[in-house]
Every structure is written in C-alpha cells, then in structure tokens.
Protein backbone atom coordinates (compact mmCIF):
# COMPACT_ATOMS: atom_id res chain seq x y z
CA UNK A 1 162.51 29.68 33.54
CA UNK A 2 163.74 26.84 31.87
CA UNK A 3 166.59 25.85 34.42
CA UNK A 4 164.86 24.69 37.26
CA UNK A 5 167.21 25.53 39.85
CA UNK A 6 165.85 29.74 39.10
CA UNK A 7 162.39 29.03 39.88
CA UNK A 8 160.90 29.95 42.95
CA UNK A 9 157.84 27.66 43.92
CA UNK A 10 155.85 27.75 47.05
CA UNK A 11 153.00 25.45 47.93
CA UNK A 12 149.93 26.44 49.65
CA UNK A 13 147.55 24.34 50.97
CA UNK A 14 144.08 24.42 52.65
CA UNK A 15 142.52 21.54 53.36
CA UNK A 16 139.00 20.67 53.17
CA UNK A 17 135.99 20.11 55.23
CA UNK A 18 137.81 21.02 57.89
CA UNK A 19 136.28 24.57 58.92
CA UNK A 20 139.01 26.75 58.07
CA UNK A 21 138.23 30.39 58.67
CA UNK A 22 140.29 31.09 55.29
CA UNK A 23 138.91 28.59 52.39
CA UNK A 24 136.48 26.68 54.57
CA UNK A 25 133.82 28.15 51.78
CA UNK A 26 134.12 27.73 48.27
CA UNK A 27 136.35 30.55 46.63
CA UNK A 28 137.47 32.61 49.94
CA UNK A 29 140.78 31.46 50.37
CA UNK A 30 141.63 32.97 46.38
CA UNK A 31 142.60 36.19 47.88
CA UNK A 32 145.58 35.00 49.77
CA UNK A 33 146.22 32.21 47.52
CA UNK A 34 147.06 35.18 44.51
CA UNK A 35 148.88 37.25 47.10
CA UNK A 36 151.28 34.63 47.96
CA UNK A 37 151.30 33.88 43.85
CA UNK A 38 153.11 37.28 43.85
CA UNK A 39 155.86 36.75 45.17
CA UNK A 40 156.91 33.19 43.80
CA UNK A 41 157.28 31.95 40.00
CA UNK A 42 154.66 29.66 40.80
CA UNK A 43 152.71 28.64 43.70
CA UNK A 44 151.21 25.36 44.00
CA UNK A 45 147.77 24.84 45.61
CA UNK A 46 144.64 22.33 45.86
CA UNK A 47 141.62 23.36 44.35
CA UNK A 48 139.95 24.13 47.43
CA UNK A 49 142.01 26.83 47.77
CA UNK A 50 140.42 28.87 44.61
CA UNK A 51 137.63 26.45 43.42
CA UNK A 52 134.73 29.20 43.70
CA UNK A 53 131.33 27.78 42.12
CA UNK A 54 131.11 28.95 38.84
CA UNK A 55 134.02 31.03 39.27
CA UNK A 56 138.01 30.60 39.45
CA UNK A 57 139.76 33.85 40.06
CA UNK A 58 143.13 32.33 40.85
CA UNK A 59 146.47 34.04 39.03
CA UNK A 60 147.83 32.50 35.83
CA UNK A 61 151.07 31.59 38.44
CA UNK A 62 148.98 29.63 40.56
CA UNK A 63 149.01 25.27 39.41
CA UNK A 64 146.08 23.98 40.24
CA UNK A 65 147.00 20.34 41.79
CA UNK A 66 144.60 17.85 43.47
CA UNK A 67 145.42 16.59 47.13
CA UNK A 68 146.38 13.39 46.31
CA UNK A 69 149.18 14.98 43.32
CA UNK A 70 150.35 16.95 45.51
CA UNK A 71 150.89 14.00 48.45
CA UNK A 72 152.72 11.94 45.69
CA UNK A 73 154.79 15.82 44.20
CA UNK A 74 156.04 15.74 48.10
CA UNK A 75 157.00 11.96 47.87
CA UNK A 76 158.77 12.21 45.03
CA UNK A 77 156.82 9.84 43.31
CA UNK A 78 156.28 12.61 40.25
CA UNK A 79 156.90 15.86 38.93
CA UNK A 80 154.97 18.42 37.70
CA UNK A 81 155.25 20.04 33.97
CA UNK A 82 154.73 23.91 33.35
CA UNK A 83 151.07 24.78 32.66
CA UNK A 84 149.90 24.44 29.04
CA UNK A 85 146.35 24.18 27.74
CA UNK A 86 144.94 21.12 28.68
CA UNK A 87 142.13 19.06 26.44
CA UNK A 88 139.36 17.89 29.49
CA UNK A 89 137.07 15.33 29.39
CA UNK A 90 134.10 15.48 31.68
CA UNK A 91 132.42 12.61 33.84
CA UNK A 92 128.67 13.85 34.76
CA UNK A 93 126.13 11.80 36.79
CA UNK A 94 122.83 11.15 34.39
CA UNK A 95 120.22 12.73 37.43
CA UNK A 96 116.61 11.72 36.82
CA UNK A 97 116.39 15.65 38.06
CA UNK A 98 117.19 16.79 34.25
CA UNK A 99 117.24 20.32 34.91
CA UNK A 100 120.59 19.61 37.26
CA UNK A 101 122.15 17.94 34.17
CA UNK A 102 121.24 20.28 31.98
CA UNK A 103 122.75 23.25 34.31
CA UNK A 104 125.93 21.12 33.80
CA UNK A 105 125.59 21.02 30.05
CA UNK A 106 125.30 24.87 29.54
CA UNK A 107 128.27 24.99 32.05
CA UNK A 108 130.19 23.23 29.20
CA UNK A 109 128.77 25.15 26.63
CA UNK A 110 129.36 28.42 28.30
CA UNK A 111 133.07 28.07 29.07
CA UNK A 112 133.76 26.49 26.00
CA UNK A 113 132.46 29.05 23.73
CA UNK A 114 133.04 32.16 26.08
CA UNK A 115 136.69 31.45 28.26
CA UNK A 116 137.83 29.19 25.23
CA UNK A 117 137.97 26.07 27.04
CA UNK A 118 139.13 22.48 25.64
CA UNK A 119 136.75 20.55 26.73
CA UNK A 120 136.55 17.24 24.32
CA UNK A 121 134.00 14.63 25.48
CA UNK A 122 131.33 13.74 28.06
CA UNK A 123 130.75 10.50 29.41
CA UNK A 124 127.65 9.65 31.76
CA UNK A 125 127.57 7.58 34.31
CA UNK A 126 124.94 6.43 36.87
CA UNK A 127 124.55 7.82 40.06
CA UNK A 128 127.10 6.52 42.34
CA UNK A 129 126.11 5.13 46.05
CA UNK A 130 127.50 7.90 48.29
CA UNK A 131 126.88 8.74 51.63
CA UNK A 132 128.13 11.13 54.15
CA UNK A 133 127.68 11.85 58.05
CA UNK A 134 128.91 13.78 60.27
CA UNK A 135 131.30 12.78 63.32
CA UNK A 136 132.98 14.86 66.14
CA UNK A 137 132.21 18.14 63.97
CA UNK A 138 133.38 16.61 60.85
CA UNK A 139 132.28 15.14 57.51
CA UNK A 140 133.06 11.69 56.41
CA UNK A 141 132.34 10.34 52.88
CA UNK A 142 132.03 6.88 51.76
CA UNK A 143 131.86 5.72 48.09
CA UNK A 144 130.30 2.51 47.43
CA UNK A 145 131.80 1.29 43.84
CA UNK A 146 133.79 3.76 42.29
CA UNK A 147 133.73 0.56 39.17
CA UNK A 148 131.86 3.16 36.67
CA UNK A 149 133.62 6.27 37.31
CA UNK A 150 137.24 4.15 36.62
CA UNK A 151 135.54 2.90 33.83
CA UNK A 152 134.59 5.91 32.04
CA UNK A 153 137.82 8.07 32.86
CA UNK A 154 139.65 5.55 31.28
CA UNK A 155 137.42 5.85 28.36
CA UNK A 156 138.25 8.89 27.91
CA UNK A 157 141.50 9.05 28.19
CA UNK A 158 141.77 6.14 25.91
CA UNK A 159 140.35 8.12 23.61
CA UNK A 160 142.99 9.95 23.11
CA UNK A 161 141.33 13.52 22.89
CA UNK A 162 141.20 14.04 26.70
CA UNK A 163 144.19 14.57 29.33
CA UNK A 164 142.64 16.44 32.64
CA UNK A 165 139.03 15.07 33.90
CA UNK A 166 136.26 17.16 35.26
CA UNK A 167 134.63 14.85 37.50
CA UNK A 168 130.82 16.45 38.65
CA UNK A 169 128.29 14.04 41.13
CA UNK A 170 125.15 14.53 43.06
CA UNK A 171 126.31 14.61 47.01
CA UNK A 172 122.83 14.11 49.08
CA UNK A 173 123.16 16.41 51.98
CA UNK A 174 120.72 17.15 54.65
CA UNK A 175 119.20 20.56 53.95
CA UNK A 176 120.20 21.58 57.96
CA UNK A 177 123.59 20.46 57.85
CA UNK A 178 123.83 22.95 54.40
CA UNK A 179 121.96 26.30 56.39
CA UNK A 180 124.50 25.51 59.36
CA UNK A 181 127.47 25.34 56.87
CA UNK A 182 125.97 28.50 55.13
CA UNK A 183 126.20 30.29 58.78
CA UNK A 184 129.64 29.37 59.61
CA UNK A 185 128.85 26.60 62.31
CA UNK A 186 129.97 23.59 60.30
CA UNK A 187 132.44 22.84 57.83
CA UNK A 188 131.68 22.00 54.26
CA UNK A 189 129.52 18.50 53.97
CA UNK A 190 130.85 18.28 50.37
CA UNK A 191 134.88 18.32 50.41
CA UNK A 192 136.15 14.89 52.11
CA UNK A 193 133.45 13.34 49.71
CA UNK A 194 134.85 15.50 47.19
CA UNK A 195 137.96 14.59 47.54
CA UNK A 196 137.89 10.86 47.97
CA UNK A 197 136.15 10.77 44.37
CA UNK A 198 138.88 12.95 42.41
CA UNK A 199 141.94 11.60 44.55
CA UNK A 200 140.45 8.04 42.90
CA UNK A 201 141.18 9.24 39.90
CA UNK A 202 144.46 10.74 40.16
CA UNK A 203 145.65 7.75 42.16
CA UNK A 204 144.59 5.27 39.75
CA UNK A 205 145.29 7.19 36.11
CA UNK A 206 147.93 9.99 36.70
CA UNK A 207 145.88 12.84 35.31
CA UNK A 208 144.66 16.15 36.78
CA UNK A 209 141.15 15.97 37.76
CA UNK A 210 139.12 17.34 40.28
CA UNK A 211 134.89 17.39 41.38
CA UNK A 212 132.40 19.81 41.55
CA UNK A 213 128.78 19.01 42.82
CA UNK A 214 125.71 18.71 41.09
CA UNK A 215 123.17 20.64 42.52
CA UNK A 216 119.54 19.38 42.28
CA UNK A 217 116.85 22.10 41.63
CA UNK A 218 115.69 22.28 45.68
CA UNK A 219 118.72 22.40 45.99
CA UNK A 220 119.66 25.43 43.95
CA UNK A 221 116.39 27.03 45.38
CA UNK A 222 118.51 26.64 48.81
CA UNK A 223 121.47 28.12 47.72
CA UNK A 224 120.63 30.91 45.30
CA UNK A 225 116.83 32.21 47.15
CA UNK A 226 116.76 31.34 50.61
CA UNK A 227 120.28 31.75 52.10
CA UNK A 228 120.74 36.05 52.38
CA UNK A 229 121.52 35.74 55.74
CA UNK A 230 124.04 33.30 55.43
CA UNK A 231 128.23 34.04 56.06
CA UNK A 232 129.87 36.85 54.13
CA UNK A 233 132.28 34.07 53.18
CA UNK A 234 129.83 31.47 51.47
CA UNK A 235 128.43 34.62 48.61
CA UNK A 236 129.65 32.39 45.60
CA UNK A 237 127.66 30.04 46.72
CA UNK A 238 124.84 31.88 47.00
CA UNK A 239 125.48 33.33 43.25
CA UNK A 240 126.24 29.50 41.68
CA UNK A 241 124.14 27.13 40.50
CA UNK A 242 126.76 25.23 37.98
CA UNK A 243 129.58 24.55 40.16
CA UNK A 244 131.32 22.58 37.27
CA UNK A 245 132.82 26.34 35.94
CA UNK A 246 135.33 26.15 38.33
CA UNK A 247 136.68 23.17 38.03
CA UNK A 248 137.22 23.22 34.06
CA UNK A 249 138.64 26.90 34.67
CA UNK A 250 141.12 25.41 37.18
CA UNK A 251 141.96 22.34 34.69
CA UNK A 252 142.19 24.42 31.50
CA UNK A 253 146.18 25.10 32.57
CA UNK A 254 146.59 22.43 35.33
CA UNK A 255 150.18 21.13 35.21
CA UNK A 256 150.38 17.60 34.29
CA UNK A 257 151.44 14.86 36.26
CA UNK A 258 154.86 13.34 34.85
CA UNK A 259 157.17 10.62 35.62
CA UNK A 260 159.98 11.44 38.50
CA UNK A 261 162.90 13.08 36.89
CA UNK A 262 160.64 14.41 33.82
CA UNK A 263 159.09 17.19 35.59
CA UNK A 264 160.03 20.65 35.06
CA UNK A 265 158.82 21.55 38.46
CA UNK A 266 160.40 19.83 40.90
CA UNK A 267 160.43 19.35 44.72
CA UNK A 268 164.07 20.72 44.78
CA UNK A 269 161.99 23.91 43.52
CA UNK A 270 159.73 24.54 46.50
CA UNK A 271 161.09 27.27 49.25
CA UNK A 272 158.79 26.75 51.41
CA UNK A 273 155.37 24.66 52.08
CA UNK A 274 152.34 26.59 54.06
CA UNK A 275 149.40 25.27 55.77
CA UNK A 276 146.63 26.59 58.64
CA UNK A 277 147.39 26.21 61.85
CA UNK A 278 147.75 22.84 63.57
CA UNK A 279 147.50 20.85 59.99
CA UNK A 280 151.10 18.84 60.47
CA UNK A 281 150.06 15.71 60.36
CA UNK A 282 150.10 14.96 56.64
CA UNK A 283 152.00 13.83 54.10
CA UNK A 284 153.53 16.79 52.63
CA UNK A 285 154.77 18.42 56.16
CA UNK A 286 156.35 15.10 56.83
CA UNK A 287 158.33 14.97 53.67
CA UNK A 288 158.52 18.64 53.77
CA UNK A 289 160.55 18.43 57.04
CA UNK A 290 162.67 15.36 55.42
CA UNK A 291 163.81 17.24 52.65
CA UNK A 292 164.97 20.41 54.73
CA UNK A 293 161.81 22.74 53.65
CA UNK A 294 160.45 25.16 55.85
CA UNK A 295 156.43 24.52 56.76
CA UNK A 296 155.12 28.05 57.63
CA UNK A 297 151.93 27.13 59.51
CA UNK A 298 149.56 30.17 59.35
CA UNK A 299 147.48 31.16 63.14
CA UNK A 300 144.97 33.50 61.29
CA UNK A 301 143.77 30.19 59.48
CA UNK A 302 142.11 28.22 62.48
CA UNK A 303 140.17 25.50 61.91
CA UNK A 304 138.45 22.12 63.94
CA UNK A 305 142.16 21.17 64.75
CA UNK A 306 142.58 22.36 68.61
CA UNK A 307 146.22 21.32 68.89
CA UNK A 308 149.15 20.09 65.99
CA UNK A 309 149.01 16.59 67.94
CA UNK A 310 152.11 14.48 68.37
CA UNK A 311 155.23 15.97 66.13
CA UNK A 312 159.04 15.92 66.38
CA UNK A 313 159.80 19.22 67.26
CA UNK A 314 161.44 20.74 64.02
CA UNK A 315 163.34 23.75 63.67
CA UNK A 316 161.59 23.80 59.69
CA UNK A 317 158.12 24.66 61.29
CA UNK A 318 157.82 28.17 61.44
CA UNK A 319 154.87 29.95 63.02
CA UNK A 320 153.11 33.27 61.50
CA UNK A 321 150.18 35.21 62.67
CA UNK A 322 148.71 36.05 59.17
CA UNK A 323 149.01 35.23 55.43
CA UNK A 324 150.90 38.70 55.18
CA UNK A 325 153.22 37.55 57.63
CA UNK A 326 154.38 34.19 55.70
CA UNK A 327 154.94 36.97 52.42
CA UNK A 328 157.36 38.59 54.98
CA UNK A 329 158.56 35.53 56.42
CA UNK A 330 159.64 34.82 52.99
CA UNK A 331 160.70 37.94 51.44
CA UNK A 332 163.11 38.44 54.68
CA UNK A 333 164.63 35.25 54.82
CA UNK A 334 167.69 35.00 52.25
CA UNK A 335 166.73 31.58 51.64
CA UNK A 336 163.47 32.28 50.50
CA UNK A 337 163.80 35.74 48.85
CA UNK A 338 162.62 36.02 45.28
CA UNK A 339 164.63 38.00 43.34
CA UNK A 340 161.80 40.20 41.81
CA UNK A 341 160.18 41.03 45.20
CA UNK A 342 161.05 44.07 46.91
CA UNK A 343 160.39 43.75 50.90
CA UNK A 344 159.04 47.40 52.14
C-alpha cells in the first residue's frame, strides 16, 4: 500500500439537504457507502454519507472527508494521508437548556471510555446567530459571525493536543418543517447549515472537522417519542438523542489534510468519482472530468435536482441504474478493476 500508484480509491459522494432517496436521512446511505468500500482500497466519502446520530457504521476502508476537503482533494490544492488515530478537540455551544449540553458531555464520556476515542479538550462557545428557511423545496443556512467558533478551533489546535474538531451547535428548526422531513416530504433542515459551519473550519485551518446538532430537550421529545410513524429511513433518528457520537466516530481515523505532493492518497489514485443523479454541477465532477476520471452518476439516487442543467457533454459521465450497478460498472471495466475483486 505504500506505492501509491497500487491503490485503488473511489470517491462517493451524497450531498446534503438535498432530498436524496439514498442518504437524504442521517445514516441510510452507510449501506451502499460499505458496499462500494469493498471493492476499492479505500473509498472516500462526506460524512453525510455514514454520519448516523449516535452511530457510525461505516467500514474501516471508508475516509471520512468533509465537503469542502474533498472540493480542495479534487483541485489539487491537498492530499490526503492514510487514516491513523486522530486526537479531537470538541467545540460545543453552552445552551441555557443544560440537559442538551449535558447529553453532549456523556456523548464524550461514553465514546471515550467505551470505543477508545481521543478526544483531548472542550471549548465552549456562545450560541451562534443562525438561521435557516426554506426556498423552492430547499434549505438555506446563514451564519451570522462565525468570530467565536474561529476563535476557539484555533485554540485548540494551538494547543497542541488536538488535530480533528468535532464541531456540535443548536440549529432552531420549526417543529413542522422536522415531522415533514421525518415523513419523507422535505429534505433535511439541518445539512446546508451543517455544512457551511464545518466547511468554515476546514477552509480556514486545514483540519478534519465536521458538525452534529444539539438537540434541545422538546426537541428530543420530538424525535425519540412522537415520531413512530415517521420514514423507515429516518429510525436513527428516532433512536438518537446525542448526535455528537457520530461525528467523533467518523473523526477518530479521518485522514488528515496535507500539503500537495505530501499526501499518500492522491487524486492520481481515484478510478472513478460517483454521485446521485443530476448532481454535476460541482466542483469535484468538473475537475473530475479535467483530469480524465470517470463520474458514475447513480439514477436509483434521485433527489430535488429534476435535470443535470447545462454540462459539456463528456464521454467520462457514465450513467447506472443502481449502486450495484456502479460495483459492476467498475469491476467490468479494465480500467477500474481491483485486483482483489472477483466479478460473478
């Protein structure tokens, strides 16, 4: 494994808070995100993809990598090391609602002294001025001074104990726009907001991180006694009330960020790059396509995106009905076989 040009990395992603009928929940997309693990040395994903509440049940092959990582893996603009055990530090809102703080706290406690977890300091914060809405069927977040949370991730790492951040807010949502979520007719109100706040972090300090919500307790009322009837697909929610488990599960071997040219994962690695359908238009399909690798787009995956939009037609975009298919898709090509996978 340690000459790069043997490894055999694909990168999976599903985005969120866009509705997708595989990982538009927290945790359901883990199933094909392990399957596709199988057949590659590694496969890269976001934590969308496997975060699951208070769970993680991704493979030890998958890298957990936020969005904005993996934009800059796809520029070029870094490389990714082979997992290790990380040391996390962990940013957590100071709630006037103490028993959502102190869900967090045992959270720490439990997956530090029960899955063996590094996790070296806390730092508080006030609550941060965040608001969401909701426009043509999807979420928007806005963060008013992201000042504090800078502040104290750069504490920690400064500290020198820390090198992955668990970031975990309080995200007001509207109780109605959470039961429609729950019953599959609205994507997740949390993600974009999500994802603004860790892609902050990664942008400005170079480190893994990623969020997880703080749940308030009406809120946990909401999710863990009055939602039986909601989607199949939303159950770890319905089971979590500490969705900060995930996230330090996911960190505990995230690959770390390093300078281009230091990696040992690098884009000349990746075989292939897939996505649900009609998600082109970002940044790793476009560089994807530039460096000659082949974007499997995925039609069992639907989501709020009716159409692919405007792209240069590409003889790299390759279209498969199901996650099964883009194993075969792989397996059959020459280009992307792996030489420990048997096609049947």
């Amino acid at each position: 494994m340690k000459n790069s040009k043997k490894k055999f990395i694909v990168v999976s992603i599903i985005p969120t808070g866009i509705q997708c009928s595989i990982g538009g929940y927290i945790g359901d997309a883990t199933l094909v995100t392990n399957r596709l693990a199988s057949v590659c040395d590694y496969l890269i994903t976001n934590p969308n993809a496997v975060n699951g509440g208070a769970f993680n049940f991704k493979d030890k092959n998958v890298l957990y990598v936020e969005g904005y990582g993996i934009d800059q893996f796809f520029r070029k603009q870094i490389e990714l090391s082979l997992p290790r055990k990380n040391n996390i530090g962990v940013i957590l809102e100071r709630l006037t609602d103490t028993t959502a703080v102190n869900y967090a706290l045992k959270s720490i406690e439990a997956f530090q002294n029960v899955a063996g977890i590094n996790i070296k300091k806390i730092e508080f914060i006030k609550p941060l001025k965040k608001s969401i809405r909701l426009h043509n069927g999807q979420f928007c977040g806005e963060v008013e001074d992201i000042t504090s949370l800078l502040a104290a991730a750069e504490k920690l790492l400064k500290s020198g104990q820390v090198d992955a951040i668990a970031i975990s807010t309080h995200i007001q949502v509207d109780n109605k726009y959470i039961r429609q979520h729950q019953k599959g007719l609205l994507p997740n109100p949390y993600g974009l907001l999500e994802a603004l706040l860790s892609h902050s972090i990664t942008d400005a300090l170079g480190v893994p991180s990623a969020h997880a919500p703080i749940l308030t307790k009406k809120e946990m009322e909401l999710f863990l006694f009055h939602s039986f009837d909601s989607d199949p697909r939303s159950a770890l929610e319905n089971i979590s009330a500490a969705y900060l488990g995930s996230v330090l599960l996911g960190l505990d071997r995230a690959p770390q960020l390093t300078k281009y040219g230091e990696g040992e994962i690098k884009l000349e690695d990746v075989k292939a790059l897939i996505v649900p359908l009609n998600c082109l238009r970002s940044i790793p399909v476009a560089w994807a396509i530039k460096h000659k690798i082949s974007v499997i787009q995925v039609r069992e995956n639907k989501n709020i995106f009716k159409s692919a939009g405007y792209m240069k037609k590409s003889d790299r975009i390759i279209k498969v009905n199901t996650y099964d298919d883009a194993i075969r898709e792989m397996a059959r090509t020459p280009k992307f076989r792996h030489p420990l996978y048997k096609h049947e």
